[in-house]
N, C-alpha and C. Protein backbone atom coordinates (compact mmCIF):
# COMPACT_ATOMS: atom_id res chain seq x y z
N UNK A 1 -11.92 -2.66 -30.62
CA UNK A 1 -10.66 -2.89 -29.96
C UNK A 1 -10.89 -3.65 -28.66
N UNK A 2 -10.30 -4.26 -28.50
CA UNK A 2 -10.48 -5.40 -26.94
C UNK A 2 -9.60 -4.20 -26.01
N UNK A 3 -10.41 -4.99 -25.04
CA UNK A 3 -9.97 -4.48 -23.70
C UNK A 3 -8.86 -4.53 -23.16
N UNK A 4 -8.81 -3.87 -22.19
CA UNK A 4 -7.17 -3.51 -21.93
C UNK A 4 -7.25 -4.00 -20.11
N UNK A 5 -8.02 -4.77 -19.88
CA UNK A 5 -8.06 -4.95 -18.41
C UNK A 5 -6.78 -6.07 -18.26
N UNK A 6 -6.69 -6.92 -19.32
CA UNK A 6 -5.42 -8.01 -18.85
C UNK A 6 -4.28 -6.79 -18.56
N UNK A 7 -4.27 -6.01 -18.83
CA UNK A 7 -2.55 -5.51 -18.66
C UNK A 7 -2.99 -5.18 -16.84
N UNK A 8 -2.40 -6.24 -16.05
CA UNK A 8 -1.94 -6.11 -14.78
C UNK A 8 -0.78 -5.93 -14.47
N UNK A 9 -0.46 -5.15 -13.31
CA UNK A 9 0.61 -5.40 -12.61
C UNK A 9 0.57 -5.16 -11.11
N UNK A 10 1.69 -6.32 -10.88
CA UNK A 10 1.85 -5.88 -9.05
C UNK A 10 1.96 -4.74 -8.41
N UNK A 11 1.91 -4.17 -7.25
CA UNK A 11 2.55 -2.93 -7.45
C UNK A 11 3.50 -3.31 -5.79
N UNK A 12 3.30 -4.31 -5.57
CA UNK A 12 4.29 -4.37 -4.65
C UNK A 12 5.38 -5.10 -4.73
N UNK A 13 6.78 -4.91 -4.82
CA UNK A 13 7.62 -5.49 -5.06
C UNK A 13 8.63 -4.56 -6.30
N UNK A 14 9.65 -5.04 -6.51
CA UNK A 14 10.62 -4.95 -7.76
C UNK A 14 9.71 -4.58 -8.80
N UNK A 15 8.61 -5.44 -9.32
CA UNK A 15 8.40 -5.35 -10.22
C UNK A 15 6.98 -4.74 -10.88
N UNK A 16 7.58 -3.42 -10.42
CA UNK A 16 6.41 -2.72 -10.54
C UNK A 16 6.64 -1.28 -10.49
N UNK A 17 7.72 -0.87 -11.05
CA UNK A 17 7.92 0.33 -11.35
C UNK A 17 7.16 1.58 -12.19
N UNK A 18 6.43 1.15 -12.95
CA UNK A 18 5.18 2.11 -13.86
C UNK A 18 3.93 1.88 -13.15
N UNK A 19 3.71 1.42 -11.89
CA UNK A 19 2.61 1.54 -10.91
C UNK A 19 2.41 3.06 -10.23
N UNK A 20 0.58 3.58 -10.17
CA UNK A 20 0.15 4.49 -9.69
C UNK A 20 0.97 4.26 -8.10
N UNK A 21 0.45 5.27 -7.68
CA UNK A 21 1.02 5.24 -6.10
C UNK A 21 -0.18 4.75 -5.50
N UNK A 22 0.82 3.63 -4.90
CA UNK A 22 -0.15 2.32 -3.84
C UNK A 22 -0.30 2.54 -2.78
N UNK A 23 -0.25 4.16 -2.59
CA UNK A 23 -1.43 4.59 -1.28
C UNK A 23 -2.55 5.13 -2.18
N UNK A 24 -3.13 4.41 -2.98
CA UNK A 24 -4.75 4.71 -3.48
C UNK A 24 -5.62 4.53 -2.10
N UNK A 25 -6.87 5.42 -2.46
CA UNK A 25 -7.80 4.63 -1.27
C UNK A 25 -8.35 3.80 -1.56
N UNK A 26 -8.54 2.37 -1.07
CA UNK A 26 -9.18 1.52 -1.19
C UNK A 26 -10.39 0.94 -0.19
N UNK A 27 -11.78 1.08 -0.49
CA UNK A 27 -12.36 -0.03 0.74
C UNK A 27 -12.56 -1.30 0.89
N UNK A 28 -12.65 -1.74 2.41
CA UNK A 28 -12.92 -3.00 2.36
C UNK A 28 -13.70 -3.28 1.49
N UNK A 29 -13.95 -4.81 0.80
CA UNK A 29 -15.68 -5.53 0.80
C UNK A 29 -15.72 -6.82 1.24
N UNK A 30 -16.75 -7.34 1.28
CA UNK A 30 -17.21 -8.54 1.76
C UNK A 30 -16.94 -9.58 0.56
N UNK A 31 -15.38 -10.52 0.74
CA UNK A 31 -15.67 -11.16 -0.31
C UNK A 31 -14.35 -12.41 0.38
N UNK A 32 -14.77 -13.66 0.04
CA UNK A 32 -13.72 -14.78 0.59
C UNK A 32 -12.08 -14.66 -0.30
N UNK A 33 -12.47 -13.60 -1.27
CA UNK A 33 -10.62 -13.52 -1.98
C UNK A 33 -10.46 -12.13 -2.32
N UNK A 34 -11.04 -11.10 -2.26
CA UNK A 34 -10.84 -9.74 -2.46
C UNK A 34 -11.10 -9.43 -0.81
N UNK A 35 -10.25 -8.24 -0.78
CA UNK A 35 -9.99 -7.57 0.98
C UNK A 35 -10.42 -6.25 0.32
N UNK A 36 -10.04 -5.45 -0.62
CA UNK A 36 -10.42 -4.00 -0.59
C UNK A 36 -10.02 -3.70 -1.79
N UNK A 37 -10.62 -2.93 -2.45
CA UNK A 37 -11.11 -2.21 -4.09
C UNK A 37 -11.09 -0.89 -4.03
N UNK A 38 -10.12 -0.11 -5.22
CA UNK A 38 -9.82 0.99 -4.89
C UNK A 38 -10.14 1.78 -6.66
N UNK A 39 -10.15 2.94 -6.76
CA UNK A 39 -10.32 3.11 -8.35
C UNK A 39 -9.68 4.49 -8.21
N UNK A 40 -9.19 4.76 -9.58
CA UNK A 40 -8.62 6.14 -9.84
C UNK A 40 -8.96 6.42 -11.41
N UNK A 41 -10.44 7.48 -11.05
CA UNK A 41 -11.14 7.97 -12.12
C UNK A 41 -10.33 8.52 -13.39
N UNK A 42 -9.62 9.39 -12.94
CA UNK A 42 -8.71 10.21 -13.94
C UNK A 42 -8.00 8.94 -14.82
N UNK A 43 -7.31 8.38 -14.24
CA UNK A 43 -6.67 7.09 -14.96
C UNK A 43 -7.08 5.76 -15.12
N UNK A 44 -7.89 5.74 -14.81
CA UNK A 44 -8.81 4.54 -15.13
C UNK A 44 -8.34 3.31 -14.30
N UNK A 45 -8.06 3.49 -13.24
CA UNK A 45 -7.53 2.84 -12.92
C UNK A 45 -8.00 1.60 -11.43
N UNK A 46 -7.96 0.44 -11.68
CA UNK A 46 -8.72 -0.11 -10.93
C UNK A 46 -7.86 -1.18 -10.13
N UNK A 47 -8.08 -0.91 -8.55
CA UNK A 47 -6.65 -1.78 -7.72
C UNK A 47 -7.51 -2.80 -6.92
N UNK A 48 -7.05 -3.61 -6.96
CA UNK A 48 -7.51 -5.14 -5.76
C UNK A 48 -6.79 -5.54 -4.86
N UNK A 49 -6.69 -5.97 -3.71
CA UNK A 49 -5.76 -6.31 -2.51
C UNK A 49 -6.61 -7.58 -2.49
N UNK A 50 -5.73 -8.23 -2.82
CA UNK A 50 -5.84 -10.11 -2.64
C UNK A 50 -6.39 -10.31 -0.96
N UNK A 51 -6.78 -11.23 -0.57
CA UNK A 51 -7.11 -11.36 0.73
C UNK A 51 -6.25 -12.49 1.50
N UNK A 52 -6.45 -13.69 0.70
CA UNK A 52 -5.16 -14.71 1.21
C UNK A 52 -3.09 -14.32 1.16
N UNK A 53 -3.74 -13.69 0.09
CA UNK A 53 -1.76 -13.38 -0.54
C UNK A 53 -1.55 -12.27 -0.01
N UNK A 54 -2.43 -11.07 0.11
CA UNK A 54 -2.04 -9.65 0.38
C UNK A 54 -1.58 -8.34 -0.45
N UNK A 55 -1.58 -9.84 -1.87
CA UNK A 55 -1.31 -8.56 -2.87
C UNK A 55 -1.75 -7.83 -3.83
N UNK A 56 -1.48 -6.60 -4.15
CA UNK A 56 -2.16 -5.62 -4.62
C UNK A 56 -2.02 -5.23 -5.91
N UNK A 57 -3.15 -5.83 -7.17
CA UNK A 57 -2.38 -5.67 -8.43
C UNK A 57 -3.52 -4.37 -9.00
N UNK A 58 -2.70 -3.54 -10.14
CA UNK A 58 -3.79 -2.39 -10.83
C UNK A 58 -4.02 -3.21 -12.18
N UNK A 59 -5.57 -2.79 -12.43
CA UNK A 59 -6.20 -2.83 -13.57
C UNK A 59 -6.26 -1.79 -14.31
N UNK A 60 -5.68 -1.56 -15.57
CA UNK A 60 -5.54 -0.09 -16.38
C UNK A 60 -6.48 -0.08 -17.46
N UNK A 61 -7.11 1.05 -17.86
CA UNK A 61 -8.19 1.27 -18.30
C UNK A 61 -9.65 0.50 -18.47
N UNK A 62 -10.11 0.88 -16.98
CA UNK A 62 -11.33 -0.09 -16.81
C UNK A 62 -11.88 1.42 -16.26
N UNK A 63 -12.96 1.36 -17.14
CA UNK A 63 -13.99 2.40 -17.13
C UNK A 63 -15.32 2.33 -15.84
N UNK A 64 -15.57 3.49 -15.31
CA UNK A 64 -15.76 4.02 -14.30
C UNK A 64 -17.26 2.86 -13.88
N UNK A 65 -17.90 3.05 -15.24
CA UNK A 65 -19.04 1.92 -14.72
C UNK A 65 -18.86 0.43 -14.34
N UNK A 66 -17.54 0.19 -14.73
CA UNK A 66 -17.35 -1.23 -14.78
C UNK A 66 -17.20 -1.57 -13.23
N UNK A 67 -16.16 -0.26 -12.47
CA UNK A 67 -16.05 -0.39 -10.55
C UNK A 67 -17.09 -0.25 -10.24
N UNK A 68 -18.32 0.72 -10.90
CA UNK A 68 -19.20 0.74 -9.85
C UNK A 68 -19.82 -0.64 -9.90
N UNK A 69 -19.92 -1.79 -10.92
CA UNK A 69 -20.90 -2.47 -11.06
C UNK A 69 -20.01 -3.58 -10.46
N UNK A 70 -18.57 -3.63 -10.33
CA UNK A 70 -18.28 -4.37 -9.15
C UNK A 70 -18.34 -4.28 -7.84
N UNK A 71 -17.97 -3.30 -7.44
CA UNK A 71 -18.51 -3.11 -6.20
C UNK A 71 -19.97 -3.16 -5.76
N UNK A 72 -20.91 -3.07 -6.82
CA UNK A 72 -22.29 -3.67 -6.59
C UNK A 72 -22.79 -5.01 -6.70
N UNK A 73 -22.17 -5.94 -7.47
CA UNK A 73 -21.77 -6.91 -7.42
C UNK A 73 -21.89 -8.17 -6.68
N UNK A 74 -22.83 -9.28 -6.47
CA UNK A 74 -23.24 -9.79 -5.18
C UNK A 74 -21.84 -10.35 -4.57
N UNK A 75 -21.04 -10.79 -5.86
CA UNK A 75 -19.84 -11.73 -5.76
C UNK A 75 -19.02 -10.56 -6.13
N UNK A 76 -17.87 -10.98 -5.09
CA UNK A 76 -16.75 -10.19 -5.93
C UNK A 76 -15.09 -10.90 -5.96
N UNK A 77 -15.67 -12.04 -6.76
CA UNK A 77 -14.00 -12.59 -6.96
C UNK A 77 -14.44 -14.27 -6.89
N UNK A 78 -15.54 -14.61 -7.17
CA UNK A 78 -15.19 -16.19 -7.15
C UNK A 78 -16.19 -16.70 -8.15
């Protein structure tokens, strides 16, 4: 079965009503288009805060090794 990481959504704005609550914790990282990376184990759930735009979309069912190995990651977003 393919992955289920395309199903994004915003969570700020109108259109984003079936969004986790977007006070996740997220930390900074060091990256010229990602500002801060957040995950929610139970739901698999994986959030990004854009750095130029500001905005914050979730990734749904992305499994726990996949954040850690981004956030380890030399690059994260280009």
């Amino acid at each position: 079965m393919a992955s289920s990481f395309l199903d994004v959504i915003p969570i700020q704005g109108e259109s984003a009503p079936e969004a986790l609550d977007s006070r996740m914790q997220r930390v900074p990282v060091e990256s010229s288009s990602i500002a801060s990376i957040g995950y929610a184990p139970q739901e698999r759930v994986l959030e990004l805060e854009f750095r130029q735009s500001g905005e914050v979309y979730q990734y749904f069912d992305v499994p726990a090794e996949e954040y850690t190995a981004f956030l380890a990651a030399d690059s994260k977003g280009t």
